[in-house]
N, C-alpha and C. Protein backbone atom coordinates (compact mmCIF):
# COMPACT_ATOMS: atom_id res chain seq x y z
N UNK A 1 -19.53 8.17 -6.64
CA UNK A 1 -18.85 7.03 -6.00
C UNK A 1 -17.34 7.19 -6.15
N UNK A 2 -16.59 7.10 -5.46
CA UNK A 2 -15.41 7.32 -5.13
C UNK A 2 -14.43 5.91 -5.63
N UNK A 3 -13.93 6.25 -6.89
CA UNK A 3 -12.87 4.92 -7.67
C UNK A 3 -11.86 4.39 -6.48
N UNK A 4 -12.07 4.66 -5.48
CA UNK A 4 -11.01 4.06 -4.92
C UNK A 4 -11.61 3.63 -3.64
N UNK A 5 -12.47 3.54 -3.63
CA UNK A 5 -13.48 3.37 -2.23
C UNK A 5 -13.34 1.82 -1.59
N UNK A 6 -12.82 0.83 -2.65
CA UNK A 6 -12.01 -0.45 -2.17
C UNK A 6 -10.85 -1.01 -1.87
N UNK A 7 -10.34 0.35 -2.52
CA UNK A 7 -8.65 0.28 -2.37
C UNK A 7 -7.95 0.41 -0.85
N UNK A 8 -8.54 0.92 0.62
CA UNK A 8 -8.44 1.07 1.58
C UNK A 8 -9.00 0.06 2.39
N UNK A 9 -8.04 -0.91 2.79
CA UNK A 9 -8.77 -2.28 3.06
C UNK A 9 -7.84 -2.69 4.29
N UNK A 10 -6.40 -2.11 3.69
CA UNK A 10 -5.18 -3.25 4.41
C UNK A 10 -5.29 -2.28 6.13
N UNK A 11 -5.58 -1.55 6.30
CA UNK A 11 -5.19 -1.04 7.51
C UNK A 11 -3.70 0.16 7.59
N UNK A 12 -3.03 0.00 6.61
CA UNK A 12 -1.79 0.39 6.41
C UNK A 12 -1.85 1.06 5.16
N UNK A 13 -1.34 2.37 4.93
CA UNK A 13 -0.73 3.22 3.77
C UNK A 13 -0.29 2.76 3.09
N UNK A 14 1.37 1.95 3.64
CA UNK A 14 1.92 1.35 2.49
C UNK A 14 1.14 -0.18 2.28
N UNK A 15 0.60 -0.84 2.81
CA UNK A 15 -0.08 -1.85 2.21
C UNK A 15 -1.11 -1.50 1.08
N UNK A 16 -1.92 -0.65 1.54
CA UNK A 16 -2.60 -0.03 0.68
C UNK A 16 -2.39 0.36 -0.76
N UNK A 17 -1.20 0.90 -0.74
CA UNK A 17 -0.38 1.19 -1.74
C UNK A 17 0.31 0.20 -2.49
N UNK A 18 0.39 -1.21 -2.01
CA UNK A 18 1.19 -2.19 -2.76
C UNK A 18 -0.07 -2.66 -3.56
N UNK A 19 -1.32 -2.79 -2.84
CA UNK A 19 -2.69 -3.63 -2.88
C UNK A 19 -3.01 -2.96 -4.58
N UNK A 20 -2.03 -1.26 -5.42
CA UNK A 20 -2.59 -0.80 -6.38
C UNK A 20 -2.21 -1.64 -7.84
N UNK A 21 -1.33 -3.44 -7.25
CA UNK A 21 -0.88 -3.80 -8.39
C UNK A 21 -1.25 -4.93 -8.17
N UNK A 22 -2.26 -5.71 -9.11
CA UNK A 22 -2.93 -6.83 -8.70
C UNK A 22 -1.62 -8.10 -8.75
N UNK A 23 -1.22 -8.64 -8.17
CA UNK A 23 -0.11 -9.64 -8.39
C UNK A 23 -0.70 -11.07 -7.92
N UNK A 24 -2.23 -11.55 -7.74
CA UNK A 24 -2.20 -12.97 -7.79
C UNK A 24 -3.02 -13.41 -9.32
N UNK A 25 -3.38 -12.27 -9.89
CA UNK A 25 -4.52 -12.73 -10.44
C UNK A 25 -3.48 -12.56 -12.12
N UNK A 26 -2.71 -13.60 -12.45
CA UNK A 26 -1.31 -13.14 -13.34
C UNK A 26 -2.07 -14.12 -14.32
N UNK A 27 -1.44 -14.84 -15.69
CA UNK A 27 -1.47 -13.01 -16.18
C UNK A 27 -2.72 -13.32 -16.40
N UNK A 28 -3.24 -11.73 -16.70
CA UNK A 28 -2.64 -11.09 -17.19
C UNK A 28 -2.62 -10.30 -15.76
N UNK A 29 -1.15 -9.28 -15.41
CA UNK A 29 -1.56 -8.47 -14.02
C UNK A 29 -2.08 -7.43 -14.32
N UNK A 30 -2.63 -7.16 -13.64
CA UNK A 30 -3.51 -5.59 -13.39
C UNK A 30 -2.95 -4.38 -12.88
N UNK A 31 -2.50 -3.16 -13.15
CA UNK A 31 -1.91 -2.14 -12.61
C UNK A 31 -3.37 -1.17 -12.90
N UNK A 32 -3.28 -0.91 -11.13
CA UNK A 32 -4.87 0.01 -11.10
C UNK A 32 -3.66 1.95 -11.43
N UNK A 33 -2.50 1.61 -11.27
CA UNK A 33 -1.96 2.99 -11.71
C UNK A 33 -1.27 2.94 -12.96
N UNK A 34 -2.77 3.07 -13.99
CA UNK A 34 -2.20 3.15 -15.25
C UNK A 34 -1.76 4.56 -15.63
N UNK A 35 -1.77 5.57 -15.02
CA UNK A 35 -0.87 6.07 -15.40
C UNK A 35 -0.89 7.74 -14.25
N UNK A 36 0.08 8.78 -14.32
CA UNK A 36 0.32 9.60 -13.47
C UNK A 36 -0.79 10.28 -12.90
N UNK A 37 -1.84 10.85 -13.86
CA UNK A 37 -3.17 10.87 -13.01
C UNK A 37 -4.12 10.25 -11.74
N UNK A 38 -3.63 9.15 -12.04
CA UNK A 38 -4.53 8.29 -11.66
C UNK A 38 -4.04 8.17 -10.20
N UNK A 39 -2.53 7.90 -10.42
CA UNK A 39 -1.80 8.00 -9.24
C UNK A 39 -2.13 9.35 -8.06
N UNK A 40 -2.22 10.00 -8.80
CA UNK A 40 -2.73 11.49 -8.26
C UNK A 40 -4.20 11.34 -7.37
N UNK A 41 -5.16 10.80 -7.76
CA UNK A 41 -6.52 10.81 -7.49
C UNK A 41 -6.33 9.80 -6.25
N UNK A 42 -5.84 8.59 -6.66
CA UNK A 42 -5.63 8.05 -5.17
C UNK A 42 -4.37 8.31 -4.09
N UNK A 43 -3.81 9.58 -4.44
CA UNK A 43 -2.98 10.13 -3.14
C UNK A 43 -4.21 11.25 -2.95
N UNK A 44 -4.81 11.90 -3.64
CA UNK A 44 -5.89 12.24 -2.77
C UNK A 44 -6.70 11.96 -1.93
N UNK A 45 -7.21 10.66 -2.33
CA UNK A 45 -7.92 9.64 -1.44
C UNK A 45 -7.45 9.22 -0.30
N UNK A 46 -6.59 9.25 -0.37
CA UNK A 46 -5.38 8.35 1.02
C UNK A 46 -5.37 9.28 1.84
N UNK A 47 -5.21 11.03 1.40
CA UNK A 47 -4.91 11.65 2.03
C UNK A 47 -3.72 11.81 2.43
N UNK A 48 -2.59 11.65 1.04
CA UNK A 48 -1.44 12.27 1.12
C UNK A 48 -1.47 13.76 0.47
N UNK A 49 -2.18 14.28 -0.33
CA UNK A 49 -2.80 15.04 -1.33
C UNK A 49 -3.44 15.77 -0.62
N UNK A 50 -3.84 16.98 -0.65
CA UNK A 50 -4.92 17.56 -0.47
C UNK A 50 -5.84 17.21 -1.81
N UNK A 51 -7.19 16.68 -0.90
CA UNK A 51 -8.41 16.71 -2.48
C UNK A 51 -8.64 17.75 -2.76
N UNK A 52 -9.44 18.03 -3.78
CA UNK A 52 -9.81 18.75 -4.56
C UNK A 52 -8.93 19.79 -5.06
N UNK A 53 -7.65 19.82 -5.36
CA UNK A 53 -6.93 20.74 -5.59
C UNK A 53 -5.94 20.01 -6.12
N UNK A 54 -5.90 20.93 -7.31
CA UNK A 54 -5.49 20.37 -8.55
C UNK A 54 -3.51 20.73 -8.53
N UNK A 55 -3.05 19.49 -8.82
CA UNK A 55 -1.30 19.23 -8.18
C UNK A 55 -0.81 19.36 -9.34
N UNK A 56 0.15 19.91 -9.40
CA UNK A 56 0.99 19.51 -10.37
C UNK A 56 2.35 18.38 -10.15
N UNK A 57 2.35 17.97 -11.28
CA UNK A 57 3.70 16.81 -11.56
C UNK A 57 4.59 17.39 -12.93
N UNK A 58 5.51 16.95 -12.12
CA UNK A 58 7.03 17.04 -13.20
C UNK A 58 6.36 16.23 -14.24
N UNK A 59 6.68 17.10 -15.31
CA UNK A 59 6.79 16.17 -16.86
C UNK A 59 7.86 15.18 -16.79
N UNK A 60 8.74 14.95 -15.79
CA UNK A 60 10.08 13.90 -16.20
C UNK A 60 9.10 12.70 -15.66
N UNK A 61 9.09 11.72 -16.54
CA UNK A 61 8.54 10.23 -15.77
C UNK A 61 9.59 9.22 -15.04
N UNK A 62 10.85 10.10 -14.64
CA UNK A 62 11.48 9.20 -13.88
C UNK A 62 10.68 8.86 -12.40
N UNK A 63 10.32 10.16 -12.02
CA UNK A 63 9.76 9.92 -10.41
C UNK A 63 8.42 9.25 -10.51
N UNK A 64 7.86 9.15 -11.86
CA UNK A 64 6.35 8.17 -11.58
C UNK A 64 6.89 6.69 -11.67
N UNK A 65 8.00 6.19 -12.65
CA UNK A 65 8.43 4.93 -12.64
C UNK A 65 9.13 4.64 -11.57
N UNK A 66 9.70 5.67 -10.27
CA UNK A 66 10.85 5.10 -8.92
C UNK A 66 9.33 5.11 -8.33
N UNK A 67 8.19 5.56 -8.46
CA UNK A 67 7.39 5.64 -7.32
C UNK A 67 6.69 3.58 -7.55
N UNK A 68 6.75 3.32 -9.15
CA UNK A 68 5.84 1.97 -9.20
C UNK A 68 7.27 1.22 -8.84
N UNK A 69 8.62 1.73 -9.27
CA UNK A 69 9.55 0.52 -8.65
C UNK A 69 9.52 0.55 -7.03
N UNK A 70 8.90 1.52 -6.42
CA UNK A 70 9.42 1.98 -4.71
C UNK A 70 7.93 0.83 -4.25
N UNK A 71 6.71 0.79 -5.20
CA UNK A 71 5.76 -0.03 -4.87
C UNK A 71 5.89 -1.39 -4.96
N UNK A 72 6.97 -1.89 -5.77
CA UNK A 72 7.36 -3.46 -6.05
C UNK A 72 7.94 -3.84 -4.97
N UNK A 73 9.23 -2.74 -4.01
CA UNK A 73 9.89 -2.89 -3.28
C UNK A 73 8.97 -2.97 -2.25
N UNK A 74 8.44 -2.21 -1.83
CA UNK A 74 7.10 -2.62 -0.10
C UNK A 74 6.73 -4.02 -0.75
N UNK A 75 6.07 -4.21 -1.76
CA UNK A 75 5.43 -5.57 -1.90
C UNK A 75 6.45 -6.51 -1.50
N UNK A 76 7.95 -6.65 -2.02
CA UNK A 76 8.91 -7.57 -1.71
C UNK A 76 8.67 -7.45 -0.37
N UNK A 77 8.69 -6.36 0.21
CA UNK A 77 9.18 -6.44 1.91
C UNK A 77 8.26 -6.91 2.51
N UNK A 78 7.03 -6.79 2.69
CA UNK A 78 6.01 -7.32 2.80
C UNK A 78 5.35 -8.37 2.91
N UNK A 79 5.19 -8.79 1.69
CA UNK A 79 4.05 -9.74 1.43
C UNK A 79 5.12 -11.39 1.93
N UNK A 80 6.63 -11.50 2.25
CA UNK A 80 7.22 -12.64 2.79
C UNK A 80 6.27 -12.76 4.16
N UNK A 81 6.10 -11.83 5.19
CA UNK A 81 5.39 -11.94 6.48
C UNK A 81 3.61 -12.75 6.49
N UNK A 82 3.03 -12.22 5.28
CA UNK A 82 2.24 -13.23 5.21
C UNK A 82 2.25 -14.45 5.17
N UNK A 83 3.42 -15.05 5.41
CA UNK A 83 3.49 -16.55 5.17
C UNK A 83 4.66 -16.96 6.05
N UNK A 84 4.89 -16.17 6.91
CA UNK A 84 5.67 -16.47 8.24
C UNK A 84 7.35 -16.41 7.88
N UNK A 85 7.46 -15.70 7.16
CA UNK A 85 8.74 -15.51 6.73
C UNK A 85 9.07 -13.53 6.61
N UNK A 86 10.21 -13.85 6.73
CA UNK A 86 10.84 -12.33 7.03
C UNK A 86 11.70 -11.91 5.25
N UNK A 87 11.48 -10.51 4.67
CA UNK A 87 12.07 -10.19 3.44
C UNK A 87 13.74 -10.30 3.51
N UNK A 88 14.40 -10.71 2.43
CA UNK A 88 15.68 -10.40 2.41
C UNK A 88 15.94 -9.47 2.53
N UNK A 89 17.61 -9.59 3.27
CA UNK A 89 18.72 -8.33 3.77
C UNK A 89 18.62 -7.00 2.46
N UNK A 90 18.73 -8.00 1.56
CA UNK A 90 18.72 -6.80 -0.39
C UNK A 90 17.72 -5.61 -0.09
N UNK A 91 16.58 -6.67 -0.25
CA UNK A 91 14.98 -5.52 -0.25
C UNK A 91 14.73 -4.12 1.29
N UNK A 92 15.90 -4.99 2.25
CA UNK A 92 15.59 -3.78 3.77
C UNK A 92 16.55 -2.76 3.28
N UNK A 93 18.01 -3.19 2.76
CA UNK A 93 18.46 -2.65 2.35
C UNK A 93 18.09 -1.47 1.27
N UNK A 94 17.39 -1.72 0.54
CA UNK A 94 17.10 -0.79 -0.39
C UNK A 94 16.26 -0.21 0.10
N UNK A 95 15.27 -0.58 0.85
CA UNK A 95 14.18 0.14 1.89
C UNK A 95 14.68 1.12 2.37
N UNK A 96 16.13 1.12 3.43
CA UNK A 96 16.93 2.09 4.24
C UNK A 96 17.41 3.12 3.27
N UNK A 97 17.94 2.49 1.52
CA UNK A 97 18.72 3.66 0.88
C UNK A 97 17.52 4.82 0.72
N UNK A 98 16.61 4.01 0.53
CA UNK A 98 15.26 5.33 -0.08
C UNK A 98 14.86 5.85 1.57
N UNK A 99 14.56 5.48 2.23
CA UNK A 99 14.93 6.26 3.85
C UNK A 99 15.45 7.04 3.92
N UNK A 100 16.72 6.96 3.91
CA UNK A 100 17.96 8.08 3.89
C UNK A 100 17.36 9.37 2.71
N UNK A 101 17.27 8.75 1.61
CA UNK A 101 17.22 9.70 0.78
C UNK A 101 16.12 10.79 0.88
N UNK A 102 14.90 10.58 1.39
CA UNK A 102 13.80 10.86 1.48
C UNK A 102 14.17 11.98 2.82
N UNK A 103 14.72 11.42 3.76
CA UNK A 103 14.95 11.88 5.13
C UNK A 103 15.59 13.32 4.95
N UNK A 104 16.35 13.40 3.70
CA UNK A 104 17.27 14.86 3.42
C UNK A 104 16.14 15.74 3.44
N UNK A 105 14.81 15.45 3.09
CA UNK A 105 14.19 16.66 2.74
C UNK A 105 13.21 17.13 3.91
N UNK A 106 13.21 15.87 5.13
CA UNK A 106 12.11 16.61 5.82
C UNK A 106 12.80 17.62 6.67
N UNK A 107 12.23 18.30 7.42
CA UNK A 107 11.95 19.60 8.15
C UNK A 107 10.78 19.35 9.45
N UNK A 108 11.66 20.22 10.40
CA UNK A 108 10.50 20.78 11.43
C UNK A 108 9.96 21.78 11.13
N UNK A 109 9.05 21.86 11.43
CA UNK A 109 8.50 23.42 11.24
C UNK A 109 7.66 24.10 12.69
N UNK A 110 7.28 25.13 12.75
CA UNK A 110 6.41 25.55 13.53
C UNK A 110 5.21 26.26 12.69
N UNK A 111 4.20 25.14 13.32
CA UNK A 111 2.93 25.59 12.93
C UNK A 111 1.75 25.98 14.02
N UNK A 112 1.60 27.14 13.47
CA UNK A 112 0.47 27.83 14.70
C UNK A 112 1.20 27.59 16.21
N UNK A 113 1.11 26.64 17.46
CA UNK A 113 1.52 26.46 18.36
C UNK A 113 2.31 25.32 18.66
N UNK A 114 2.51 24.82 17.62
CA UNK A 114 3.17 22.96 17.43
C UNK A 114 3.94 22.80 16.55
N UNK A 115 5.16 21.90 16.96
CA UNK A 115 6.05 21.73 15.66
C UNK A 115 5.59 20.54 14.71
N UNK A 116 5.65 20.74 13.30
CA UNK A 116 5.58 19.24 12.79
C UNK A 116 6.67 18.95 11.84
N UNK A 117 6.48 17.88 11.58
CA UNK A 117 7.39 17.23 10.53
C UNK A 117 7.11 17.73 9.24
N UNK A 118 7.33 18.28 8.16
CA UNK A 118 7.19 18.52 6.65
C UNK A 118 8.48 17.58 5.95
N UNK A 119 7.53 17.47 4.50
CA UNK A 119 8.60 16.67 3.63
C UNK A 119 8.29 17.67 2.51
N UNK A 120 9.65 18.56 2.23
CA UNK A 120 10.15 19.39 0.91
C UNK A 120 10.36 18.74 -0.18
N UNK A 121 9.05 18.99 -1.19
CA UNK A 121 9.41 18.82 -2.63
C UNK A 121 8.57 19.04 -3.75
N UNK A 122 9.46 19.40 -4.67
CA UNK A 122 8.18 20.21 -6.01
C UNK A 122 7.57 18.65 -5.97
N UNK A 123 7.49 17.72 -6.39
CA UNK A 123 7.17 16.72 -7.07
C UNK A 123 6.41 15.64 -6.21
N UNK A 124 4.40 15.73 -6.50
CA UNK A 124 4.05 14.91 -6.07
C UNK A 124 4.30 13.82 -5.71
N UNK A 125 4.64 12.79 -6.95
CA UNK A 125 4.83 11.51 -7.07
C UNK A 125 6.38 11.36 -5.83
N UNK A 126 7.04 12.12 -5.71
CA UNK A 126 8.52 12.02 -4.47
C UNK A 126 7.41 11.95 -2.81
N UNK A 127 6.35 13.04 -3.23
CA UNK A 127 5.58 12.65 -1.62
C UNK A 127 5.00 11.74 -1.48
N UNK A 128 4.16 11.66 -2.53
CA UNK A 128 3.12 10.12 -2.58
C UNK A 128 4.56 8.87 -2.09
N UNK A 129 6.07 9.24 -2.85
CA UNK A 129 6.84 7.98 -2.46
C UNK A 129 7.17 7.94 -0.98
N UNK A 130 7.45 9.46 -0.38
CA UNK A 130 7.82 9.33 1.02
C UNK A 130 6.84 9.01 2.16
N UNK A 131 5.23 9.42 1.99
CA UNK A 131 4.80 9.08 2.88
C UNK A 131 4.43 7.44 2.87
N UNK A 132 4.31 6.73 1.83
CA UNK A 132 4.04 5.40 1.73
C UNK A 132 5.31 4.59 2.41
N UNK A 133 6.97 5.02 2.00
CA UNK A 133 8.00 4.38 2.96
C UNK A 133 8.15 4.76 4.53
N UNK A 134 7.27 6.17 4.55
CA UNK A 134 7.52 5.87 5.89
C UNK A 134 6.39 5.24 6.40
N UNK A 135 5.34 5.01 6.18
CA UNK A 135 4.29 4.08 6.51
C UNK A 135 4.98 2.90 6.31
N UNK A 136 6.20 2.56 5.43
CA UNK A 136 6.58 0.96 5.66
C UNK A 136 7.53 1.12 6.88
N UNK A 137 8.39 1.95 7.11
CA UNK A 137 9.33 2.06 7.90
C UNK A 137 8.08 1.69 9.62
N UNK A 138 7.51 2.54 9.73
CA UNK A 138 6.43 2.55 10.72
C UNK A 138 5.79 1.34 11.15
N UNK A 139 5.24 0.14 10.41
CA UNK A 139 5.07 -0.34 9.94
C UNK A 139 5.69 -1.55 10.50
N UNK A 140 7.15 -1.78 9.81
CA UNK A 140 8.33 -2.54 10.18
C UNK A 140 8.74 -2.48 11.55
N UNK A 141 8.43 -1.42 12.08
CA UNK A 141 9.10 -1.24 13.76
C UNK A 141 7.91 -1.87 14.59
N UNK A 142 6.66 -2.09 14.10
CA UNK A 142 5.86 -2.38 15.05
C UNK A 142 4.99 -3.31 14.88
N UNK A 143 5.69 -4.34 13.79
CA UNK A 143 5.07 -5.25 13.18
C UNK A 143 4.84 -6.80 14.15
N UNK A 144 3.61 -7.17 14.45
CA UNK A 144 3.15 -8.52 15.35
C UNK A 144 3.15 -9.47 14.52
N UNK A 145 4.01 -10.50 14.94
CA UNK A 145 3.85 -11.80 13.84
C UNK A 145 2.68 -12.34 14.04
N UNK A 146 2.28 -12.64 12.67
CA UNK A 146 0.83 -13.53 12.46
C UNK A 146 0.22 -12.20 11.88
N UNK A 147 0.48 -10.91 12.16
CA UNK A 147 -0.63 -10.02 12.09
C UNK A 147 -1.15 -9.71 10.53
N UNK A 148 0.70 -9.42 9.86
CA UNK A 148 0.15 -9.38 8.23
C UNK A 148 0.03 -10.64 7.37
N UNK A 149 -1.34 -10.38 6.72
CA UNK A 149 -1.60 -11.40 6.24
C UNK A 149 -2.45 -11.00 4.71
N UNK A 150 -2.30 -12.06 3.75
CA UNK A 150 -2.26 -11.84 2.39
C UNK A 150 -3.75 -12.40 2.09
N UNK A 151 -4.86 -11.73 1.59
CA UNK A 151 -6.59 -12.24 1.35
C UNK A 151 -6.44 -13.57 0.39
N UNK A 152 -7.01 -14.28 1.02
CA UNK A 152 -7.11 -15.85 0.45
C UNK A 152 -7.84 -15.72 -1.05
N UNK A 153 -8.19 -15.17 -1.23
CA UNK A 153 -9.29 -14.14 -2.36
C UNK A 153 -8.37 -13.92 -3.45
N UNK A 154 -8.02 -12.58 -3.27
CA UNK A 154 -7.55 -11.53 -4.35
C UNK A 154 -5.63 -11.68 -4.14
N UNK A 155 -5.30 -12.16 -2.98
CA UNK A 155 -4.20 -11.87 -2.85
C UNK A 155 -3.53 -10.40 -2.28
N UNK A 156 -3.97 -9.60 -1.95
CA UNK A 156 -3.86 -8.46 -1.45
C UNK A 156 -3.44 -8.39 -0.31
N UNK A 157 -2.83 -7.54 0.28
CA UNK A 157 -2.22 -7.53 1.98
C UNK A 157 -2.58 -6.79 2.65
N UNK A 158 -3.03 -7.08 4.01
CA UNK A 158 -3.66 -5.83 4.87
C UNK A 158 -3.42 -6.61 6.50
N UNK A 159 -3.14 -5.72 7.07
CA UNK A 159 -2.72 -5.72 8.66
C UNK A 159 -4.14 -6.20 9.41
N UNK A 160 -3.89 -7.61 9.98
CA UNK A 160 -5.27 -8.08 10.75
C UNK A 160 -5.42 -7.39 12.56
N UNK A 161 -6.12 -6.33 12.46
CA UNK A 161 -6.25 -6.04 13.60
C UNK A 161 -7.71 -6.46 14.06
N UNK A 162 -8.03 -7.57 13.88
CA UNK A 162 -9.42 -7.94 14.74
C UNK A 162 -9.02 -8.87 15.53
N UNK A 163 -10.31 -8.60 16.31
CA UNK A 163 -10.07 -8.81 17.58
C UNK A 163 -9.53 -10.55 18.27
N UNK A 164 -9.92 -11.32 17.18
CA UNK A 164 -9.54 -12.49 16.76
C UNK A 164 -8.76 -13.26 16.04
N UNK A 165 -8.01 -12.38 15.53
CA UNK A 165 -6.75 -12.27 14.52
C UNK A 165 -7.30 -13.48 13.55
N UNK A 166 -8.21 -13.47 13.05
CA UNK A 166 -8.66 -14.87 12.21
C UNK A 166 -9.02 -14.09 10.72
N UNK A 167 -9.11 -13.03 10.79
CA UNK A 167 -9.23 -12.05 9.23
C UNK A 167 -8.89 -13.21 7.88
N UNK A 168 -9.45 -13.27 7.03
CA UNK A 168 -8.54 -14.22 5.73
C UNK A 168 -8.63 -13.74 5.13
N UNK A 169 -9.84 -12.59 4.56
CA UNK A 169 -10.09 -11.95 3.43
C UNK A 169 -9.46 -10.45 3.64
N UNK A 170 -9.95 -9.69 2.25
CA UNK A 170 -9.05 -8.44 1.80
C UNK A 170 -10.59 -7.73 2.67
N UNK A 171 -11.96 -8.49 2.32
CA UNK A 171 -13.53 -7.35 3.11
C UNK A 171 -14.18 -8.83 3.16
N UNK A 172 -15.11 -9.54 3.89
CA UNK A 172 -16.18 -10.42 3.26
C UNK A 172 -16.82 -9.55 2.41
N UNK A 173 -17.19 -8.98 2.30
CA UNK A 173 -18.05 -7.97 0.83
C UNK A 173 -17.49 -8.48 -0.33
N UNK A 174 -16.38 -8.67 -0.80
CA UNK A 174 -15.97 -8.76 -2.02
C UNK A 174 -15.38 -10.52 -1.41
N UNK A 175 -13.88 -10.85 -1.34
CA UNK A 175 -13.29 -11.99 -1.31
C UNK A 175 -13.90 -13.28 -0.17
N UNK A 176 -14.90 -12.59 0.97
CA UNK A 176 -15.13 -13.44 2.20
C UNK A 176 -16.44 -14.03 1.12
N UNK A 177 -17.43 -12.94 0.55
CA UNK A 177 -18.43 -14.01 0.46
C UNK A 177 -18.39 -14.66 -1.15
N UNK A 178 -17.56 -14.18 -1.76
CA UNK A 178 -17.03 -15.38 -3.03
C UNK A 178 -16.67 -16.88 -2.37
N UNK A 179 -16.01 -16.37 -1.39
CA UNK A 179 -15.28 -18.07 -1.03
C UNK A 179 -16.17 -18.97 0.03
N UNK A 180 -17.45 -17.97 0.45
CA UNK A 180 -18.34 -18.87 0.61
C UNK A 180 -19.31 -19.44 -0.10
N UNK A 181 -19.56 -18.57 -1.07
CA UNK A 181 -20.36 -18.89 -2.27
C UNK A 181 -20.09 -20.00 -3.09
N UNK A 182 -18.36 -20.26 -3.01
CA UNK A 182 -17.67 -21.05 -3.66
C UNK A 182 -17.96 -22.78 -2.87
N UNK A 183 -17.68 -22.79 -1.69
CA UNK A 183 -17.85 -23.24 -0.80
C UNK A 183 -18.76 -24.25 -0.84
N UNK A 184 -20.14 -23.31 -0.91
CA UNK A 184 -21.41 -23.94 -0.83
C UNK A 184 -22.08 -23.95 -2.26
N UNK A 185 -21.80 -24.08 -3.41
CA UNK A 185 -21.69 -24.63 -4.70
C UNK A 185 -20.84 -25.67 -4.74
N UNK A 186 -19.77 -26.27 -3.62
CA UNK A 186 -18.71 -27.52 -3.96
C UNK A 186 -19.55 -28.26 -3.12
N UNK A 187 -20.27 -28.24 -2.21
CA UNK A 187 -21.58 -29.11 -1.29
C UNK A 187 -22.36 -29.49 -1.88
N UNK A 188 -23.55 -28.72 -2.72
CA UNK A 188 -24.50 -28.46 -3.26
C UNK A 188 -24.27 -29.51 -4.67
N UNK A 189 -22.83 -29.39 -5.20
CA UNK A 189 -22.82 -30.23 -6.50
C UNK A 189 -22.33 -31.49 -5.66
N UNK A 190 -21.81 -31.42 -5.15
CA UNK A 190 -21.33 -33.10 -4.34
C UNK A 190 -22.29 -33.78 -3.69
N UNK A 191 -23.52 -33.23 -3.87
CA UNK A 191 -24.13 -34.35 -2.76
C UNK A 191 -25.11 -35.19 -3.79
């Protein structure tokens, strides 16, 4: 069974990626990336990583701590739209500096018959950070109001693309049928 097989919910990379720090359920909060490994196993999963092949990371823990501060920052930017509000000028701002910075390293390349984009760098945890901002950058340009929205449940964020835009939960599997369960135990004792 695959540890991360719930973690892919929001529709979005970088949502996905904010969804790895529990922030309604305080305290105590929950950080599902307790530590650089772990981080590793779910950029495999995501498919920033190649699976099964074993990565190396810099011993410096600066780039695993800019990658959980680069995850606080999507959450700031973010999670305001669930509630019909837009993030402060500060948080886009800092969004754009790590943009820029990130941007020095990509490359075209030619592969086989097609050019693509590459992002240059020894250091996992710098890719795991670039492909998640540009999934926010991506993200941000094509964002429908009403669309992101935060699970009435767990608190988690994920992009409502059904067809009814009425989504509330993070899955009914986990947060939809708690809160009906909940629901119909507040009937059941009231009557």
């Amino acid at each position: 069974m695959n540890e991360f097989q719930n973690f892919f919910i929001a529709g979005e990379l970088c949502l996905d990626f904010c969804n790895t720090f529990d922030h309604l359920h305080t305290p105590p909060e929950v950080d599902h990336f307790s530590d650089g490994a772990v981080v590793l196993r779910w950029a495999q999963a995501a498919g920033i990583l190649p699976a099964n092949k074993k990565t190396s990371v810099s011993t410096d823990e600066r780039s695993y701590k800019k990658l959980l501060q680069t995850r606080a920052l999507l959450f700031k930017v973010f999670q305001p739209f669930a509630h019909d509000a837009l993030p402060i000028k500060s948080d886009i701002d800092s969004l754009n500096t790590l943009l820029q910075e990130k941007n020095a390293k990509v490359k075209i390349v030619l592969d086989a018959k097609r050019f693509l984009s590459t992002f240059e760098a020894d250091d996992a945890f710098e890719k795991i950070e670039y492909e998640t901002i540009r999934s926010a950058a991506e993200l941000l340009l094509s964002i429908t109001p009403g669309r992101l929205k935060q699970c009435e449940g767990c608190g988690w964020l994920f992009y409502d693309r059904s067809r009814t835009h009425a989504r509330r939960w993070c899955t009914m599997d986990l947060c939809g049928n708690r809160a009906k369960a909940r629901r119909h135990y507040e009937r059941v004792r009231q009557k």
